[in-house]
Structure formats: structure tokens, C-alpha cells
Protein backbone atom coordinates (compact mmCIF):
# COMPACT_ATOMS: atom_id res chain seq x y z
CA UNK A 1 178.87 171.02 106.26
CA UNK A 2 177.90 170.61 102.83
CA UNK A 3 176.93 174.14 100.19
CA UNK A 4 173.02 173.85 100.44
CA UNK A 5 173.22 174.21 104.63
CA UNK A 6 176.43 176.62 104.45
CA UNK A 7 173.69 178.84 102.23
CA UNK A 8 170.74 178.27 104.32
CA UNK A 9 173.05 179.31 107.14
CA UNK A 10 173.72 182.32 105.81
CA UNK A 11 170.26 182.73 104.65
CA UNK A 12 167.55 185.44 106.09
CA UNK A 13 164.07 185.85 106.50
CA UNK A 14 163.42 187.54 103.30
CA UNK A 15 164.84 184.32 101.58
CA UNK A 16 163.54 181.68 103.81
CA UNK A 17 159.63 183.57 103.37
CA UNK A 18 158.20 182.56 99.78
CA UNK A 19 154.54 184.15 99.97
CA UNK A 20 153.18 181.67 97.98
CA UNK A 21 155.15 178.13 99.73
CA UNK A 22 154.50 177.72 102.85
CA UNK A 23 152.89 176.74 106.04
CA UNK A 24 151.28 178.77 107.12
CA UNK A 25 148.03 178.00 106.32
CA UNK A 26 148.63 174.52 108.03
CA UNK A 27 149.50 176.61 111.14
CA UNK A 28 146.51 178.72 111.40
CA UNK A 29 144.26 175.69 111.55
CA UNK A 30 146.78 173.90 114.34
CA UNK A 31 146.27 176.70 116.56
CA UNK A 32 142.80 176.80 116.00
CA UNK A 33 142.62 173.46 116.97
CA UNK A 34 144.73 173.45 120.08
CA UNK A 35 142.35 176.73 121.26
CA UNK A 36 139.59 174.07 121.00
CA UNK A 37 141.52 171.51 122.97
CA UNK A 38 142.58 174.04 125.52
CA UNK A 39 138.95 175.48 125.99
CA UNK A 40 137.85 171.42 126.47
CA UNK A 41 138.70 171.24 129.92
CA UNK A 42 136.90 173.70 131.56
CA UNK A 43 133.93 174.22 129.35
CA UNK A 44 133.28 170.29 129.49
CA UNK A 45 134.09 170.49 133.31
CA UNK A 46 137.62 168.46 133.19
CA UNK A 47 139.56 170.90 135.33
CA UNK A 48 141.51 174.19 134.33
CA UNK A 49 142.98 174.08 130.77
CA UNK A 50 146.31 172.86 129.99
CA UNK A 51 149.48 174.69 130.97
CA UNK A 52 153.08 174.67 131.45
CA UNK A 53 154.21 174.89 134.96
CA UNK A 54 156.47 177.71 134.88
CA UNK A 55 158.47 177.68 138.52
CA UNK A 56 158.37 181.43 138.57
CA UNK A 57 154.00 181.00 139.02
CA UNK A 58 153.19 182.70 135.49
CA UNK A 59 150.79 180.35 133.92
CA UNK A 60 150.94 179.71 130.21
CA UNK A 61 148.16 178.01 129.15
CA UNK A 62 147.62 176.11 126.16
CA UNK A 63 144.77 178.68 124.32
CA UNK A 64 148.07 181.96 125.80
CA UNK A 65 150.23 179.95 123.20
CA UNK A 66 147.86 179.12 120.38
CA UNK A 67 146.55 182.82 120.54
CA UNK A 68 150.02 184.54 121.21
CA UNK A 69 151.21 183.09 117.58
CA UNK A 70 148.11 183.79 115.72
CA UNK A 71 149.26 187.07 116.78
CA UNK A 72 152.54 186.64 115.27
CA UNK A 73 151.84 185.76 112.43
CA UNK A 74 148.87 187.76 111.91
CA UNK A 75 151.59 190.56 112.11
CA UNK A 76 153.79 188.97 109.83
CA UNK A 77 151.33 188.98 107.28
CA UNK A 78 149.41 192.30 108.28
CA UNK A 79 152.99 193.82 107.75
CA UNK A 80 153.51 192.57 104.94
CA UNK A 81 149.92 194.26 102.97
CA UNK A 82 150.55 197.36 104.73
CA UNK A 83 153.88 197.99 103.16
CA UNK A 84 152.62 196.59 99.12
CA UNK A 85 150.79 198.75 96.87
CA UNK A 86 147.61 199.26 98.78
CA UNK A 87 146.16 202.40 99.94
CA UNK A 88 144.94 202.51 103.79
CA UNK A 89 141.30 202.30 102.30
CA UNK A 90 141.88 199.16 100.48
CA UNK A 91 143.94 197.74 103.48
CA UNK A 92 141.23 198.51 105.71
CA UNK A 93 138.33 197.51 103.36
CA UNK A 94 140.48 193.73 103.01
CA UNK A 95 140.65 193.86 106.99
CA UNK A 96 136.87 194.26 106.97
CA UNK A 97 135.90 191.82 104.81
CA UNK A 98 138.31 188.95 106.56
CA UNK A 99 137.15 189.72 109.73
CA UNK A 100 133.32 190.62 110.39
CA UNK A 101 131.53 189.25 108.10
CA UNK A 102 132.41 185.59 109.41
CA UNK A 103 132.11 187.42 112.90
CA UNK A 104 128.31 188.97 112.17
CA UNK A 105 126.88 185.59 110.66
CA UNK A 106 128.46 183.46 113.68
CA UNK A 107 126.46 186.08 115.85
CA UNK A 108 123.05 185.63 114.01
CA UNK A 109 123.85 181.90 114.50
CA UNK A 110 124.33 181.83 118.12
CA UNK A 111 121.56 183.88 118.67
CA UNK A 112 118.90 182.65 116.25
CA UNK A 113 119.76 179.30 115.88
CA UNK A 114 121.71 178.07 119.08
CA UNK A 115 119.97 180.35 121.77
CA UNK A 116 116.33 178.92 120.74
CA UNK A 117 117.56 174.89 120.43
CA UNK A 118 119.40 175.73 124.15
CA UNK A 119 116.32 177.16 125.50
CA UNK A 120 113.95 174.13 124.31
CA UNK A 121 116.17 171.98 125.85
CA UNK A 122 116.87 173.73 128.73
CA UNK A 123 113.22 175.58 129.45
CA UNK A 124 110.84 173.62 126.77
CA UNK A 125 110.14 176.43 124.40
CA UNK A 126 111.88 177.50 121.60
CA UNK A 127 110.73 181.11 121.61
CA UNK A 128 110.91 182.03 125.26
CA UNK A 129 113.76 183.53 125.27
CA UNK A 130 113.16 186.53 122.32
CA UNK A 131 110.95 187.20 125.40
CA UNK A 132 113.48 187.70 128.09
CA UNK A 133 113.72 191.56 128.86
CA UNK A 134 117.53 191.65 129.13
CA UNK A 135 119.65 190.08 127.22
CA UNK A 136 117.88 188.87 124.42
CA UNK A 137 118.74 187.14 121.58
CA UNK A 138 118.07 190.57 119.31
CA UNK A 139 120.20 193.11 121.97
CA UNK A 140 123.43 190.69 121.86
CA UNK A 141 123.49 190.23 117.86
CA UNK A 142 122.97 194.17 118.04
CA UNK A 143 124.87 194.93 121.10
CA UNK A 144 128.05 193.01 119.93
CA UNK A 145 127.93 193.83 115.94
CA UNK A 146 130.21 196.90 116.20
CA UNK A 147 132.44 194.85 118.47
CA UNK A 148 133.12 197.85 120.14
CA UNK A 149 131.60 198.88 123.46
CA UNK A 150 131.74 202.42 125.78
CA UNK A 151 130.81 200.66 128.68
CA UNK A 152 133.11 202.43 131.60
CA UNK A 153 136.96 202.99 131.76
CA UNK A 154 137.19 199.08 132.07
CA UNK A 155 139.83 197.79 129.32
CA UNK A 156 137.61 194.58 129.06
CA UNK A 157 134.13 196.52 128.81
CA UNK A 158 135.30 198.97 125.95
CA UNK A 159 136.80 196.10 123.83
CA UNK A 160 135.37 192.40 125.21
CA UNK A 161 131.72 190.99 123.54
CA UNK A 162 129.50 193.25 125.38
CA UNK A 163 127.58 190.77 126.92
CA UNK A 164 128.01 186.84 126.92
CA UNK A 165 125.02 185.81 128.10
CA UNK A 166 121.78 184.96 126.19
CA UNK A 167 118.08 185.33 128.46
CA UNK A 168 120.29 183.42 131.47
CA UNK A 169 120.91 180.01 129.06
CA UNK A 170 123.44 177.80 129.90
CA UNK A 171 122.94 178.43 133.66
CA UNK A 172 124.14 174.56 134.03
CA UNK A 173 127.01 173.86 132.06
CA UNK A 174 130.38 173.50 133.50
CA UNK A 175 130.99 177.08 132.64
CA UNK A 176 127.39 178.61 132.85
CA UNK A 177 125.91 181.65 130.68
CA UNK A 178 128.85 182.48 128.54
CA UNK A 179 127.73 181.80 124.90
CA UNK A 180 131.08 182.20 122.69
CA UNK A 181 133.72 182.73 124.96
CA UNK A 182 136.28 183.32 122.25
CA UNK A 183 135.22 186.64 120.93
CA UNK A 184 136.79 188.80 122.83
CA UNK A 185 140.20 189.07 121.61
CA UNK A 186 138.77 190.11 118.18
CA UNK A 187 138.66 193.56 118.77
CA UNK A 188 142.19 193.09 120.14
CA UNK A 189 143.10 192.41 116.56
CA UNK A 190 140.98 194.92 115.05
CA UNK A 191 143.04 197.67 117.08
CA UNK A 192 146.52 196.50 115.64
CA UNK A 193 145.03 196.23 112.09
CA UNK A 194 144.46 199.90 112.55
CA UNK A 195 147.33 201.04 114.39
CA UNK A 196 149.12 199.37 111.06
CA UNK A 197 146.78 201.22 108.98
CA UNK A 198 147.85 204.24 111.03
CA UNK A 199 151.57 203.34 110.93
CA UNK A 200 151.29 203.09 107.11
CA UNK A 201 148.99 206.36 106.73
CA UNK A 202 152.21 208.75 108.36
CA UNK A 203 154.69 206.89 105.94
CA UNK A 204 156.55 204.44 108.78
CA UNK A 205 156.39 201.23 106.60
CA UNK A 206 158.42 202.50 103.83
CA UNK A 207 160.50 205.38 105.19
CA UNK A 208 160.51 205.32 109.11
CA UNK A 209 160.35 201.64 110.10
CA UNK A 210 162.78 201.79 112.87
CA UNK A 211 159.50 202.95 114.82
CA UNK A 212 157.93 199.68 114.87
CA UNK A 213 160.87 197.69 117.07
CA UNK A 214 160.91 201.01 118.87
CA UNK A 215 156.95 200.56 119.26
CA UNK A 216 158.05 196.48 120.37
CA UNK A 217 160.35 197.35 122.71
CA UNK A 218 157.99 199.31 124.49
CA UNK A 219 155.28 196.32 124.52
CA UNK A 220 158.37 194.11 125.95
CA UNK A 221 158.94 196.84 128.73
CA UNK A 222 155.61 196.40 129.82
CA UNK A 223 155.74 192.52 129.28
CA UNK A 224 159.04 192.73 131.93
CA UNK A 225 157.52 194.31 134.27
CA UNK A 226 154.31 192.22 134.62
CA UNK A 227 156.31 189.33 134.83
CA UNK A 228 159.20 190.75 137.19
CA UNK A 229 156.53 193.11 139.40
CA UNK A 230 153.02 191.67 139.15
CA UNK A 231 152.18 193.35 142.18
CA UNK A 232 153.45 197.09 140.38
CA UNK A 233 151.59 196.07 137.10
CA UNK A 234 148.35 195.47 138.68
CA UNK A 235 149.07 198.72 140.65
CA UNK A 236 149.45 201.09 137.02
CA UNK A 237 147.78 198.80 135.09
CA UNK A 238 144.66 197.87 136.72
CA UNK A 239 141.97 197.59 133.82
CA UNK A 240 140.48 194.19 133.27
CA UNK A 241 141.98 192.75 130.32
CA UNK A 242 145.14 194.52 129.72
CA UNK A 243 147.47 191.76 130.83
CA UNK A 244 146.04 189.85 127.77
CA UNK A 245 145.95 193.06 125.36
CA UNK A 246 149.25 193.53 126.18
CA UNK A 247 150.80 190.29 125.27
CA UNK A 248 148.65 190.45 122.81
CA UNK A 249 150.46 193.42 120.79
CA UNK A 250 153.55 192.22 122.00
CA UNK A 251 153.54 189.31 119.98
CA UNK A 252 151.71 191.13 117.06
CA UNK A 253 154.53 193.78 116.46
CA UNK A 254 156.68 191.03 117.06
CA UNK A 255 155.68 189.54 113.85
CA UNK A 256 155.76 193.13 111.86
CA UNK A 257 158.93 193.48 112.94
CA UNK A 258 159.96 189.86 111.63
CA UNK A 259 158.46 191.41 107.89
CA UNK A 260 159.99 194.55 108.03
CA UNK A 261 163.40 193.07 108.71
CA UNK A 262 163.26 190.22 107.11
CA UNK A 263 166.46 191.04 105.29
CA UNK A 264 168.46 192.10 108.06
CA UNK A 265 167.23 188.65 110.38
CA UNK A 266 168.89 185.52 109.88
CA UNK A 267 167.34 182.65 109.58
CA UNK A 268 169.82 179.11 110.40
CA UNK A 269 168.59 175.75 111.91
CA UNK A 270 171.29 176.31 114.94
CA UNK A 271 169.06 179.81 115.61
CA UNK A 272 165.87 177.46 115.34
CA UNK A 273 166.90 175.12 117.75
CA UNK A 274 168.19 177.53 120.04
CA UNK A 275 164.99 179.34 119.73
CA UNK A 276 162.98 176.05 120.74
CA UNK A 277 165.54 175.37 123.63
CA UNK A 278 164.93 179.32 125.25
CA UNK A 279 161.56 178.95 124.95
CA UNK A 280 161.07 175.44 126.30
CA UNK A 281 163.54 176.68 129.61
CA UNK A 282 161.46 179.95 129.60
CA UNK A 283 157.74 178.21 130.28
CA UNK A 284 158.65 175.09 132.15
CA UNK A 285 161.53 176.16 134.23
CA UNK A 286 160.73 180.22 134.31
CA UNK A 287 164.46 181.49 134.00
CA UNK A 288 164.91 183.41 130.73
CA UNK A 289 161.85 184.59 130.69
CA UNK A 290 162.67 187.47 128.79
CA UNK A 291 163.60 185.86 126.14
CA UNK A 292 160.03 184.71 125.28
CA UNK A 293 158.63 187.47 123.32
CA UNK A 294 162.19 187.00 120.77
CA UNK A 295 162.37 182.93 120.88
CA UNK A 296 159.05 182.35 120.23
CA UNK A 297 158.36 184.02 117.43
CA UNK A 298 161.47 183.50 115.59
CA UNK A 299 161.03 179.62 116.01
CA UNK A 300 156.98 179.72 114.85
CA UNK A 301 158.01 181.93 111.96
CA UNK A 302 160.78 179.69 111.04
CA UNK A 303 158.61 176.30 111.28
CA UNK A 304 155.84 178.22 108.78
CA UNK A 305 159.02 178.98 106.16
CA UNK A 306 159.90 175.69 106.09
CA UNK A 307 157.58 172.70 107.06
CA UNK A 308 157.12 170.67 104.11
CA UNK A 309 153.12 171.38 104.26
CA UNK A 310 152.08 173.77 101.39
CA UNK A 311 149.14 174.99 100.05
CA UNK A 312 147.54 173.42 102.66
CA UNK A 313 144.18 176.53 102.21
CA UNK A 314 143.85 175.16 98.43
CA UNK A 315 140.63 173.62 98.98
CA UNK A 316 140.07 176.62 101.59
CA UNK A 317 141.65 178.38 104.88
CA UNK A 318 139.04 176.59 107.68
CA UNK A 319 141.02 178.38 110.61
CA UNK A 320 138.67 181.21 110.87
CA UNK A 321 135.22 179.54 111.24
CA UNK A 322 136.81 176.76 113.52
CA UNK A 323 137.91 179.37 116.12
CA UNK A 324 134.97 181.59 116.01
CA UNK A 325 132.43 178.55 116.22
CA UNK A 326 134.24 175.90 118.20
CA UNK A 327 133.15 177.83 121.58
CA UNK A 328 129.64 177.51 121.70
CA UNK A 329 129.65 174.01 119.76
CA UNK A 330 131.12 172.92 123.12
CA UNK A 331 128.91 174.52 124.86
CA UNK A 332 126.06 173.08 123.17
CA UNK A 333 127.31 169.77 123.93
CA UNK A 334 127.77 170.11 127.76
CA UNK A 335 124.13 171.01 127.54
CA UNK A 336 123.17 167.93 126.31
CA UNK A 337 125.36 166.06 128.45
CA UNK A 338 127.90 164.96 126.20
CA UNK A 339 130.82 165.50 128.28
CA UNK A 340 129.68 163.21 130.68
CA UNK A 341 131.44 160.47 128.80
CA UNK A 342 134.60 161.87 128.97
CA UNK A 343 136.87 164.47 126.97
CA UNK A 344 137.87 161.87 124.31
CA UNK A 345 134.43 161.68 123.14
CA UNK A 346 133.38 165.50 124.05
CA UNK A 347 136.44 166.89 121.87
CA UNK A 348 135.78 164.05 119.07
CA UNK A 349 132.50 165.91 118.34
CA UNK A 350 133.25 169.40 119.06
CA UNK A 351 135.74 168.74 115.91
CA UNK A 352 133.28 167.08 114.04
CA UNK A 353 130.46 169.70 114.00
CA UNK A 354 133.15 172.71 114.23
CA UNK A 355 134.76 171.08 111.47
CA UNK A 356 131.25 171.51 109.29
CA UNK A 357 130.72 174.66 111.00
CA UNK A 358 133.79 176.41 109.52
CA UNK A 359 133.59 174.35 106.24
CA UNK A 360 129.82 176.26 105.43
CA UNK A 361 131.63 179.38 107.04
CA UNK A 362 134.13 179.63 104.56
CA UNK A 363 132.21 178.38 101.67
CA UNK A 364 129.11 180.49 102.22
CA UNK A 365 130.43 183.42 103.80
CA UNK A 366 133.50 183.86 103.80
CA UNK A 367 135.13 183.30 100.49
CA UNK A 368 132.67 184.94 98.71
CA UNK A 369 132.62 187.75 100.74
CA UNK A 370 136.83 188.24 99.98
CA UNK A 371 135.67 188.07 96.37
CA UNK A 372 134.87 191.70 96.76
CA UNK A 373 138.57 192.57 97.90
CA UNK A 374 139.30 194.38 94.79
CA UNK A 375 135.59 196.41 94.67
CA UNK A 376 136.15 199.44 93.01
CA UNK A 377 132.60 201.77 93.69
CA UNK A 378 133.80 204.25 91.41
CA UNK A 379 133.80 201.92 88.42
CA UNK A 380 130.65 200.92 89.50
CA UNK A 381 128.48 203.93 89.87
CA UNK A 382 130.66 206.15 87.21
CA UNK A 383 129.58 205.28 83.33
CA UNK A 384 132.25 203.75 81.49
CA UNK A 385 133.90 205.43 78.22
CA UNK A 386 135.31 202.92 76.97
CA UNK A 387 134.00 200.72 74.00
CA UNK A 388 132.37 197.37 74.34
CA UNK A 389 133.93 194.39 74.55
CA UNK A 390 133.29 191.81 71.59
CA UNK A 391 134.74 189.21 73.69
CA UNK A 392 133.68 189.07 77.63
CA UNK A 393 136.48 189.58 79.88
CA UNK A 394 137.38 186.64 82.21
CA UNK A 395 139.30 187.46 85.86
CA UNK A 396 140.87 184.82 88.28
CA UNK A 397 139.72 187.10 90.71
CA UNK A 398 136.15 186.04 89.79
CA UNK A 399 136.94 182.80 90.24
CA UNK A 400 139.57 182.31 93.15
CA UNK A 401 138.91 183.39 96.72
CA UNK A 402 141.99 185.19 96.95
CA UNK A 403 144.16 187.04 94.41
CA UNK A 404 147.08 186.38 96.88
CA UNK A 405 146.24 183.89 99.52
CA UNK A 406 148.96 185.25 101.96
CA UNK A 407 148.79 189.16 101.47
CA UNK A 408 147.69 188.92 104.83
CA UNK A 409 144.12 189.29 104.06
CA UNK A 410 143.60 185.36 105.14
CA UNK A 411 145.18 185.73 108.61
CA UNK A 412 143.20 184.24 111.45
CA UNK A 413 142.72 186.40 114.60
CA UNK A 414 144.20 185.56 117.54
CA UNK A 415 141.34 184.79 119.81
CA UNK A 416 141.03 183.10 122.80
């Protein structure tokens, strides 16, 4: 064993992370695009989507995996703004601007530009369907702006797009009515941003951050017992959706608690590997099962520290707008028929037009939207004292999309 691995050996996370070189970025849009690969199969009628065959009958599907380490590392990197220099306002107002302005324009867009083409194809008329007394095209942008809904005591109705459907389109597709099918575990994300914003309010990032594993452990005691007693979680747990919101958070404060021991976790190629291994056994096999919410993290974190693939966001972070639009592009092209010769084809497109999609997403929306991350409305609407300037004052921040592209403000959701 030579001195550079006998150091890395010994290295941790906090050595092994280097905010501005790595992956990560590179990751984001992977998962992105294996959600869209996943979601191929049954929206272009090919059969279920992808999974492991885990022998104990838990199914992990492609789109669980993808989503589950968005999740990670959306709390590796949510972690990691909460405990800087930011107040909870400016966290939040960061949050705000990564996440629903993309989300509001992609809902204007489904319902203004894709509702209208899919009813001319589908009925003849573009403008039939602002006519449809439920579920317009109007009530779902409105309905599903706020993201969330009071709708009953059902997990899924208070925090799932209130309503998929648009006037009864898409009654023929392999999967019929559901518009953008991979909404609904944005408000899942919303809800951790703010319990961090919550955690970081009371003090617990910087002087009580043993409550966050403690907060983990909990997750993973509820993550056991689905697994071990499906019949008993159903029985406590019956709301719609909290399997999924469960997991969900699992893996989230899985990745805080990567960030706020960083120092104290070590990070070794023998520790990768053995990561990989567990969780390979774990999904295919179903023995070590419990193991899961520890391996996999550690190994995606570990593959984002080092994979030789950096600053893959320079020319922009694409992840985003491919996840939020990818949906009801493949929708679209059932409609038209597209699938019929085969999923080669079917997902060749869906990547092309996403691809565009998420491209005028990040250009147009997006990135100039994060250009207000450092707004300050009291300098704005308060007179200045303070001389003028012979010279004008130039900013990078007036000029980059992000002062720091991995303060966590560029995270993707974890959607599904």
C-alpha cells in the first residue's frame, strides 16, 4: 500500500467533499435520466417499470432508487446551507427560488400549452377543454400552485398534485388522465427543506446536532418495521403515501447526517466497496436489508466525491427541468402513438424534447430567477447614504447563476 491510498484510507468525508470538485452535478442529471427510463415502461405501455427482485417481495424499482438518492444528496447539500452563514429567511427565500418557479412555469405549460395540443388531437378543438366544468386547465395551474392541498386526513391528498387530470385528456394512453405524474414528491421535499429550516431556527445545526441521527434513527425504525411487518405498518400507518414519504426522509436525513459528520465518517475504497456489496445483497437477494438506508448512501456520496466528472453544471445544472418535464413529454408521445414502435424509439425522443425542455427551463427560468438569491428589499426600498460611485460597480453575482453552485441551492428534488 503505497502513502497517497494509506492517506485516503484514513481520510473522511470532510476531506473527500470539495464543494466546488465534484460530481455531483453529473449525478443529479443521471438520476433524472434513469426516472425517465423507469417511468418508460408503463407510461408507453411496456409493462411495470424496472426493478430488482428482492426475494423477501419488497419491490425496488428503478424511479425508488433514482428518487431515494436525489434525496440524499439533496440532504447533503441542504445540510450543508443550513449550517453556513445564512439566516432561515435567506435559506428559505434560496429554497423558493430553486424550487417553484421552475415548478409554476412547467404548470402554465402543461396546462396552456400541452392540455390544448392534447385536446385537438384527441377531441379536434383546441379550446374545448378551458370549457370543461371540472378540471380545467385554469383550476389545476391554480389548484396545484401552492403545492399544498387540505383535501381530507389522506397523506397523499394534503401533499400529492391536487388533481392530475386535465378536462378527462389522455383517457387513451397506456396510463390514462394523469398529466405529470412526477410532481408529487415535490412537496415531499419542500417539508424537509423546512424541517431544516426549523432544525436550524432552534440552534441544532451548530450546537445540538446529535438530534438529527437521533431524528434518522427514528425514520429507520419506521423503515424496519415496514419492511419486517408490512401487515403492522399498513395497520398504524394507513395514509396513502406515507410508505413513500417515509423513505423519502429516511434517505434525506441520511444525507444531513453524512454533512454534519463529515469529520467524524470515514471515507476508504474498502468501505465503498463494501457499501456496493450490502446494497447489491440487500435488493436482489433481500437479506441485510437493514443495511440499506447506511450502504446506500455512503456509496452514492462517495461516487459524487470522487468520480473524475467535474463541473459538469458549467454550461448549466439541466437536472431540474428534465425531471419536472420528462412526464408529460411521454405522455404526449403515447398520444400520438409513438410508442407503438417500441421503447428504443419512444425513450430516444422523450430525451430529445425533455432535453430542450429543461435546456429553455434553466436558461429562461431558472437561472435567472437564482440571480435574485442574494435580493436584499431593504437596500432596495431604503435610500442609500452613501456617495456615488464614479466608477459602476461590477458583481459576479450579476453575471453567474450561482455565487456557489453547490450551497445546496442547485439540488434537484427527489421526485418520482
Amino acid at each position: 500500500m503505497d502513502a497517497a491510498e494509506s492517506r485516503e484510507n484514513k481520510a473522511s468525508f470532510a476531506q473527500a467533499f470539495d464543494p466546488r470538485e465534484n460530481a455531483f452535478a453529473f449525478l443529479r442529471l443521471v438520476l433524472a435520466l434513469l426516472v425517465i427510463v423507469g417511468h418508460s415502461f408503463p407510461l408507453g405501455g411496456f409493462g411495470s417499470e424496472p426493478s430488482l427482485p428482492a426475494l423477501s417481495g419488497v419491490r425496488h424499482s428503478l424511479g425508488d432508487f433514482a428518487v431515494g438518492m436525489f434525496f440524499v444528496l439533496s440532504g447533503f447539500l441542504i445540510c450543508r446551507s443550513a449550517s453556513g452563514s445564512l439566516s432561515v429567511g435567506r435559506f428559505l427565500w434560496h429554497r423558493f427560488l430553486r424550487i417553484f418557479p421552475g415548478f409554476w412555469v412547467c404548470l402554465l405549460v402543461s396546462a396552456f400549452v400541452f392540455a390544448p395540443i392534447a385536446c385537438a388531437i384527441e377531441y379536434g378543438s383546441l379550446f374545448d377543454v378551458f370549457r370543461s366544468p371540472t378540471n380545467s386547465p385554469q383550476s389545476y395551474v391554480i389548484g396545484n400552485a401552492a403545492m399544498f392541498h387540505a383535501r381530507g386526513f389522506s397523506l397523499n391528498s394534503i401533499m400529492a398534485v391536487s388533481s392530475s387530470h386535465i378536462g378527462g385528456l389522455l383517457g387513451h394512453n397506456p396510463l390514462p388522465w394523469i398529466i405529470n405524474g412526477s410532481l408529487w414528491t415535490l412537496p415531499i421535499e419542500i417539508l424537509c427543506y423546512l424541517a431544516v429550516a426549523g432544525l436550524a431556527a432552534l440552534g441544532v445545526m451548530r450546537r445540538a446536532r446529535i438530534v438529527v441521527p437521533v431524528i434518522f434513527v427514528l425514520w429507520c425504525g419506521l423503515y424496519e418495521f415496514r419492511h419486517l411487518n408490512p401487515e403492522g405498518f399498513r395497520h398504524y400507518f394507513p395514509h396513502v403515501g406515507f410508505p413513500a414519504f417515509s423513505t423519502f426522509c429516511l434517505y434525506f436525513f441520511a444525507g444531513a447526517v453524512c454533512f454534519l459528520y463529515r469529520e467524524k465518517i470515514p471515507y476508504s475504497k474498502a468501505l465503498f466497496i463494501g457499501s456496493v456489496g450490502v446494497a447489491a445483497v440487500s435488493l436482489t437477494v433481500g437479506v441485510l436489508g437493514w443495511l440499506i438506508p447506511i450502504a446506500l448512501p455512503y456509496a452514492f456520496l462517495c461516487l459524487g466525491f470522487k468520480l473524475p466528472i467535474r463541473h459538469f453544471d458549467a454550461k448549466g445544472d439541466f437536472s431540474y427541468g428534465a425531471y419536472i418535464y420528462g412526464f408529460p413529454v411521454q405522455q404526449g408521445l403515447a398520444l400520438v402513438g409513438v410508442h407503438e414502435a417500441g421503447v428504443g424509439l419512444y425513450l430516444v425522443c422523450t430525451l430529445l424534447i425533455t432535453g430542450v425542455l429543461a435546456v429553455l427551463s434553466y436558461r429562461w427560468i431558472e437561472a435567472p430567477c437564482l440571480r435574485w438569491k442574494n435580493f436584499d428589499s431593504r437596500a432596495t426600498f431604503q435610500p442609500s447614504r452613501r456617495p456615488p460611485q464614479k466608477t459602476p460597480i461590477t458583481s459576479t453575482f450579476l453575471t453567474a447563476p450561482y455565487s456557489d453552485r453547490n450551497d445546496g441551492g442547485t439540488a434537484a428534488p427527489i421526485i418520482l
